[in-house]
Structure formats: structure tokens, C-alpha cells
C-alpha atoms as a PDB file:
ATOM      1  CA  UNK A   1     102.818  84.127  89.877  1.00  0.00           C
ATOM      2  CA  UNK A   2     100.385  86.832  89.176  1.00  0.00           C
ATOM      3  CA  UNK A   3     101.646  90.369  88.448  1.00  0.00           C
ATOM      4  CA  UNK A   4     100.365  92.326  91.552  1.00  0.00           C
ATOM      5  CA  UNK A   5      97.402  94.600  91.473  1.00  0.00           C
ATOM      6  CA  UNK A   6      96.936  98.178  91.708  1.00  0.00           C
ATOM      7  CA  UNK A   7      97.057  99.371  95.083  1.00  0.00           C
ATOM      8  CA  UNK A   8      98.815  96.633  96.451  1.00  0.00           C
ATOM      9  CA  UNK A   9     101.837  96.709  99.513  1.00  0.00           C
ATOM     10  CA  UNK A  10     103.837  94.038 100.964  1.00  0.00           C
ATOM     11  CA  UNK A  11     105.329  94.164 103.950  1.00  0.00           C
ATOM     12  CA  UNK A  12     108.804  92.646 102.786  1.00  0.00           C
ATOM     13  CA  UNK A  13     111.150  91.893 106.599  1.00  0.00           C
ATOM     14  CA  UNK A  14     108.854  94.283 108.168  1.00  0.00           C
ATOM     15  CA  UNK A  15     108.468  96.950 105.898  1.00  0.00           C
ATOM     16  CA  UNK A  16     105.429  98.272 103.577  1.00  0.00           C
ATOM     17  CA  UNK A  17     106.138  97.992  99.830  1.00  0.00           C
ATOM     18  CA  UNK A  18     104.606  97.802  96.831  1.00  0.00           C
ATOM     19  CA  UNK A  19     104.035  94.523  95.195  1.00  0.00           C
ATOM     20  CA  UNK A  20     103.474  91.561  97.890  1.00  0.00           C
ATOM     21  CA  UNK A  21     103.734  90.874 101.510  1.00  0.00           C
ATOM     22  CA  UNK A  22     105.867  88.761 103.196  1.00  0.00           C
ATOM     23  CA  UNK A  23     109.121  87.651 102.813  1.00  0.00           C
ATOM     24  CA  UNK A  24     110.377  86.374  99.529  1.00  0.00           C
ATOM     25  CA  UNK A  25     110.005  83.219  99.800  1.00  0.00           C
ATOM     26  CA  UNK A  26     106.618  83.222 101.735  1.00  0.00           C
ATOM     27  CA  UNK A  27     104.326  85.295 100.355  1.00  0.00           C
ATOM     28  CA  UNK A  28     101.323  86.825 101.898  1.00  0.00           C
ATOM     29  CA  UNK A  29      98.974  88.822  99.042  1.00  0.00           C
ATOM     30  CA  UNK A  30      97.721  92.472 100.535  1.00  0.00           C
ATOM     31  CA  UNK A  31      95.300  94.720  98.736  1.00  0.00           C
ATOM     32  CA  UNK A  32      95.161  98.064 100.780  1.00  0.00           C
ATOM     33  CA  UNK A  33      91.628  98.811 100.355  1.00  0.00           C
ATOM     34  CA  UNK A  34      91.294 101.922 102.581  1.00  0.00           C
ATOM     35  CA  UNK A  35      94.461 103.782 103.507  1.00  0.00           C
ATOM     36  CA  UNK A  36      93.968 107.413 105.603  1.00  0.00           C
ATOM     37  CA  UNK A  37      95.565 109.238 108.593  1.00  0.00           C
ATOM     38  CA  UNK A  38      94.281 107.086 111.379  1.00  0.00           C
ATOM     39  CA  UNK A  39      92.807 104.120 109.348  1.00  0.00           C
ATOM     40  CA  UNK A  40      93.491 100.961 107.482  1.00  0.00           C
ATOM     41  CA  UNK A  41      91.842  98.579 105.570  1.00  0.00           C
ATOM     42  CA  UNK A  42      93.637  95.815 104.502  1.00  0.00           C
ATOM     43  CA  UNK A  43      92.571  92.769 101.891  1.00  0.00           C
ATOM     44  CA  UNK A  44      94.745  89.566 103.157  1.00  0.00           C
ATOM     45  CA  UNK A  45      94.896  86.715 100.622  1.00  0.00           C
ATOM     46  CA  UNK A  46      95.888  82.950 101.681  1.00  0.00           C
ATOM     47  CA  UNK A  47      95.883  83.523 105.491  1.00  0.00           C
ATOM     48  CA  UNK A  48      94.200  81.460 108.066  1.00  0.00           C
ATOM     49  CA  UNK A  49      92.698  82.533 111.141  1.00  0.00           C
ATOM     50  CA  UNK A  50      95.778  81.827 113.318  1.00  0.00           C
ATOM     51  CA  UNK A  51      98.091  84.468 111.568  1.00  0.00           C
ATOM     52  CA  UNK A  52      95.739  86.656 111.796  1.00  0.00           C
ATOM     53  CA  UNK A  53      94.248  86.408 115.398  1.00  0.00           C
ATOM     54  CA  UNK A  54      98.193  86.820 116.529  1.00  0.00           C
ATOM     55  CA  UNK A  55      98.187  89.800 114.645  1.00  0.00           C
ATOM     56  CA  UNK A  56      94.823  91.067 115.429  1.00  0.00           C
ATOM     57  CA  UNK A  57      95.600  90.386 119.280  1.00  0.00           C
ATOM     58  CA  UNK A  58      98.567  92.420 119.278  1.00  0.00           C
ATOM     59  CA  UNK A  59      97.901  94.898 117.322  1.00  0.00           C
ATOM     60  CA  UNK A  60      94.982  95.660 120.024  1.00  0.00           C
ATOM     61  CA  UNK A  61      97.853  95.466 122.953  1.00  0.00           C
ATOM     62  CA  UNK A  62      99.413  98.124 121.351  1.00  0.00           C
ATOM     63  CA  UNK A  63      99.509 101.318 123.107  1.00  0.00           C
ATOM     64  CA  UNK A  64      98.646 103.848 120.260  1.00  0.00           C
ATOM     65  CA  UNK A  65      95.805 101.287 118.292  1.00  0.00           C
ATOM     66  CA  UNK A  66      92.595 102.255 118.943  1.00  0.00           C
ATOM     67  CA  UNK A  67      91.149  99.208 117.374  1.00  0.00           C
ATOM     68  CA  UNK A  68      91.861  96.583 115.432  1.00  0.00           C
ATOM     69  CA  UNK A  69      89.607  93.303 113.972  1.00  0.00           C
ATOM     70  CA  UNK A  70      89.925  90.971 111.128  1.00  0.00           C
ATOM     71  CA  UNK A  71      86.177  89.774 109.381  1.00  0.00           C
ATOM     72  CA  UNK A  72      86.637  86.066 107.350  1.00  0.00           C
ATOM     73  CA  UNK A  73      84.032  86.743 105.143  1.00  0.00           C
ATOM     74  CA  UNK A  74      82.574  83.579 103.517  1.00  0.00           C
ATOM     75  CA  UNK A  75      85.438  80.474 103.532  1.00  0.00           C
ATOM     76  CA  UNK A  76      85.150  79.525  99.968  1.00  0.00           C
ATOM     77  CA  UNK A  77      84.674  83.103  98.074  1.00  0.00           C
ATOM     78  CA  UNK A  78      86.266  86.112 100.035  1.00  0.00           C
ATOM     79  CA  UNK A  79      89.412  86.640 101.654  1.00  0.00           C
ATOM     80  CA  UNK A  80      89.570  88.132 104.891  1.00  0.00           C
ATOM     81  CA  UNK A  81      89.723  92.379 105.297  1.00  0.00           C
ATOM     82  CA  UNK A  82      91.673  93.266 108.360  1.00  0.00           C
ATOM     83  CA  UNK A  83      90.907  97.199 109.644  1.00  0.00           C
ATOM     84  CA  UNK A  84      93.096  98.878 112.128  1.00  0.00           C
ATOM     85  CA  UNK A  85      92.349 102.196 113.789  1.00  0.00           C
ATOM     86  CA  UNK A  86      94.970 104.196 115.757  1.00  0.00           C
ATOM     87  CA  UNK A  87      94.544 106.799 118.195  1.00  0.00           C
ATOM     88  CA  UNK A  88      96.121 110.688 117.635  1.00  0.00           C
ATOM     89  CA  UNK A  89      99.155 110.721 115.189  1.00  0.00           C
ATOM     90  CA  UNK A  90      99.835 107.438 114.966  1.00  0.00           C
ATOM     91  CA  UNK A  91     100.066 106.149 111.465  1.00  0.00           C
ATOM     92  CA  UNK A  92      98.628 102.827 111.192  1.00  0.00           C
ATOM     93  CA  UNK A  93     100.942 101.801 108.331  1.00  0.00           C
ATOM     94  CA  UNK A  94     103.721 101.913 111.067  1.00  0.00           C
ATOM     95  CA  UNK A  95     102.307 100.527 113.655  1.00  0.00           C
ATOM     96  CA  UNK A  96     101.668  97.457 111.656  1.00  0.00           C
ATOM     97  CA  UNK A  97     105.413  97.157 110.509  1.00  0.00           C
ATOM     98  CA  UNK A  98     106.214  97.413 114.105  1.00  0.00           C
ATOM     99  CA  UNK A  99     104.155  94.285 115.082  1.00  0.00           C
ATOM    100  CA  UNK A 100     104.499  92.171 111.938  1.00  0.00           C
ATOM    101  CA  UNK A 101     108.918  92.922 112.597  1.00  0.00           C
ATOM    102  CA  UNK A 102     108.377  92.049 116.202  1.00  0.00           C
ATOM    103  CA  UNK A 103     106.254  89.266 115.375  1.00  0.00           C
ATOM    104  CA  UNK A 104     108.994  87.741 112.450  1.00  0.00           C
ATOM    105  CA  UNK A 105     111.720  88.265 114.959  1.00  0.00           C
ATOM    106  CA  UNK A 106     109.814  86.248 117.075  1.00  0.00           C
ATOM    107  CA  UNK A 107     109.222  83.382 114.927  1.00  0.00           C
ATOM    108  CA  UNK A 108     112.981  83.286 113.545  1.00  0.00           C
ATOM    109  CA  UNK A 109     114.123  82.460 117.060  1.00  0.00           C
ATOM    110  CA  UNK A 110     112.543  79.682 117.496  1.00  0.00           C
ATOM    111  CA  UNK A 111     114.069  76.211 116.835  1.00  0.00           C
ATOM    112  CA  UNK A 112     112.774  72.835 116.730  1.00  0.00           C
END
């Protein structure tokens, strides 16, 4: 596994970190490529359009997001950049554990 890059998170069981998102033993590369008060800009790496549509969708139901979109870029040479807005002093760093928590909490309830 490549080292991580510079200015690179993970959300690791919900939370922002350094080095790479996801849980440890599924993996989801993130390259924060904007990160201010009310915005964020967010390189995703290995992600299909499902992930990210659940995401994107709630992340938009959200009370205190302004906006939030995902653009694929081309199939075969650029991952997809996810941006999130949020309205007054939400951060959208926070917001974005929120869903992502809710969202694993979700998934680990279910059973075949």
C-alpha cells in the first residue's frame, strides 16, 4: 500500500484523520483538495457512483448543507471530486462525519 499523500484525511468509524478513509480493513483514498469555513472539496479514490450518490443524497437532506454534488470526471483517468457547502457555522468536516457514522451504522445492521 502506498504511503498516503500530503493533505490527505480518512474518515476512520466516522471520524476525519489523517492518512486514509474508511475503516481498516476497507479503505476508501481521500485527498482534501479545498478545505475552508463553509466548504469542502474532497478527491475520492476507488468509489463508484452508488457510494457516492447515497452520500451525496444525504448529505443534501441535511438540515445545515447548503449543497452538496459529486462530478465523475472521465471513467478511465480521474477520480471523482465531491464538494459540500454548508450554510452559517456549520463546519462541513462535521457534517460529513455525521452522515458517513450514520450511514456505517446503517450498513452494520444489516444481515443477510
Amino acid at each position: 500500500m502506498n504511503a498516503p499523500e500530503a493533505n490527505t484525511c480518512s474518515l476512520y468509524d466516522g471520524k476525519v484523520q489523517d492518512g486514509v478513509v474508511g475503516r481498516q480493513t476497507d479503505n476508501m483514498p481521500v485527498k482534501v483538495l479545498i478545505q475552508e469555513k463553509n466548504e469542502l472539496r474532497l478527491r475520492i479514490t476507488g468509489e463508484s457512483h452508488t457510494a457516492l450518490q447515497i452520500l451525496r443524497e444525504r448529505l443534501n437532506n441535511h438540515k445545515s448543507v447548503q449543497y452538496a454534488n459529486y462530478f465523475p470526471g472521465h471513467p478511465d483517468l480521474d477520480p471523482p471530486e465531491f464538494y459540500i457547502r454548508t450554510t452559517g457555522k456549520a463546519k462541513p468536516d462535521a457534517i460529513l462525519n455525521e452522515i458517513v457514522e450514520s450511514l456505517s451504522s446503517e450498513f452494520d445492521s444489516l444481515t443477510l
